[in-house]
Protein backbone atom coordinates (compact mmCIF):
# COMPACT_ATOMS: atom_id res chain seq x y z
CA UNK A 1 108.79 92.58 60.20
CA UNK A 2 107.79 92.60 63.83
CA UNK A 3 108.67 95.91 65.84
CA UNK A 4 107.77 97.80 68.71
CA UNK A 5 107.47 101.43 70.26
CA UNK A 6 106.96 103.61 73.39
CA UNK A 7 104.90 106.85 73.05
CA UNK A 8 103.88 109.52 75.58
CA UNK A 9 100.99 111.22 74.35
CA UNK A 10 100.56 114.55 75.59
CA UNK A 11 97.41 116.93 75.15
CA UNK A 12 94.16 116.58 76.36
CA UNK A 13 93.96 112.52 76.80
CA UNK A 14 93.24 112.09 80.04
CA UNK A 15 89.14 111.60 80.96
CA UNK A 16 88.28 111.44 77.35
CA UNK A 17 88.11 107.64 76.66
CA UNK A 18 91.43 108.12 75.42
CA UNK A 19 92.73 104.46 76.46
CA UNK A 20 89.79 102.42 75.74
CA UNK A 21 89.87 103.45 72.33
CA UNK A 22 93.19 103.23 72.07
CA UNK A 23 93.06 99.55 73.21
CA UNK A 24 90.05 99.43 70.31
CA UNK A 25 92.11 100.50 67.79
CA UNK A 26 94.95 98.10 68.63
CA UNK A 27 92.88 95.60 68.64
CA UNK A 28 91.53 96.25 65.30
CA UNK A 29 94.83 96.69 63.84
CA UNK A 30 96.52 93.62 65.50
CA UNK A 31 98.71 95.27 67.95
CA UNK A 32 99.25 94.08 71.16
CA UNK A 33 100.94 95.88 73.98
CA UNK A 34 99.58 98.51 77.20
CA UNK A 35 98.21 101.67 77.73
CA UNK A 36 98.14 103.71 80.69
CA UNK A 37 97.55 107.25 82.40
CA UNK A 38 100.57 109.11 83.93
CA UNK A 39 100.57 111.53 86.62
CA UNK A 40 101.55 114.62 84.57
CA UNK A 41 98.30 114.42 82.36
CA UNK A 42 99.76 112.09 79.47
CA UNK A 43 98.99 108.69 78.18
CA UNK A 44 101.44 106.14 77.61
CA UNK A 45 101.80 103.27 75.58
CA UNK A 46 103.92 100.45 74.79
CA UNK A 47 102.73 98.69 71.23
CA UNK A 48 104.09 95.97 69.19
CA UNK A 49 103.33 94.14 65.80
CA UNK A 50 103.83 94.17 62.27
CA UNK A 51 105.57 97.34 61.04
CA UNK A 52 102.94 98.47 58.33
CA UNK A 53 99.77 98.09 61.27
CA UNK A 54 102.07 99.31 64.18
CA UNK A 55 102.90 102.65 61.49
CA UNK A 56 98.63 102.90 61.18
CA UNK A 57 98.64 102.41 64.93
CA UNK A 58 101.03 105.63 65.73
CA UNK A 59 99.30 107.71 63.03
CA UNK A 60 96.07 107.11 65.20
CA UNK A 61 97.57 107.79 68.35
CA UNK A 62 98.77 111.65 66.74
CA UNK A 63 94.69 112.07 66.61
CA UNK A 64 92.74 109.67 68.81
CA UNK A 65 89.46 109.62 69.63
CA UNK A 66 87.28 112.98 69.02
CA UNK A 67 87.20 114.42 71.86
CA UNK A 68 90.71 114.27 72.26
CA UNK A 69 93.20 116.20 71.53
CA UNK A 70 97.02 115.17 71.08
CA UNK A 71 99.83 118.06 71.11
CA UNK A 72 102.30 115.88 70.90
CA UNK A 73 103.51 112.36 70.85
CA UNK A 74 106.89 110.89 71.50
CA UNK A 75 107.85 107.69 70.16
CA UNK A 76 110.80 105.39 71.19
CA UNK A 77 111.88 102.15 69.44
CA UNK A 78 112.09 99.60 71.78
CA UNK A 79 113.03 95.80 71.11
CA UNK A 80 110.13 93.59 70.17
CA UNK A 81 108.41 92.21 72.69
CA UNK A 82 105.34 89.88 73.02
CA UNK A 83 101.96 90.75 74.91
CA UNK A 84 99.38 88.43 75.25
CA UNK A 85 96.69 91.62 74.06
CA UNK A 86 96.21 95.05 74.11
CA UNK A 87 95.68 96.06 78.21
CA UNK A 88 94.21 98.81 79.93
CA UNK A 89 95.92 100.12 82.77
């Protein structure tokens, strides 16, 4: 079953790579969707795909790359919705 989510990740995830890999990771695990700095420090993303990769794809996000680090993530459901990849903003 195809779903998708919102997430603000909060921490230190802004000038680490954090969205690159992120878009690496998505594209390993099939997800499709956008990531993208905001203004108060924290990364956000919009992801969609098959429930058991998208599930693999939000327990990355609570870690990210290794230089990272995540304090917190929120996650909204959102209704599914088809990207053409994984973009960086």
């Amino acid at each position: 079953m195809k779903k998708a989510v919102r997430l603000t990740i909060s921490g230190r995830v802004q000038n680490v790579g954090f969205r690159y890999h992120t878009r690496q990771a998505a594209q390993k695990m099939g997800i499709t969707g956008f990531v993208k700095n905001q203004t108060d420090g924290s990364v956000y993303a919009e992801a969609a795909g098959e429930e058991e990769n998208l599930d693999q794809f939000i327990l990355w996000c609570h870690s990210g790359p290794t230089w990272a680090r995540v304090d917190e993530v929120k996650m909204q459901m959102m209704p599914f919705a088809e990207y053409a990849g994984f973009e960086v903003f």
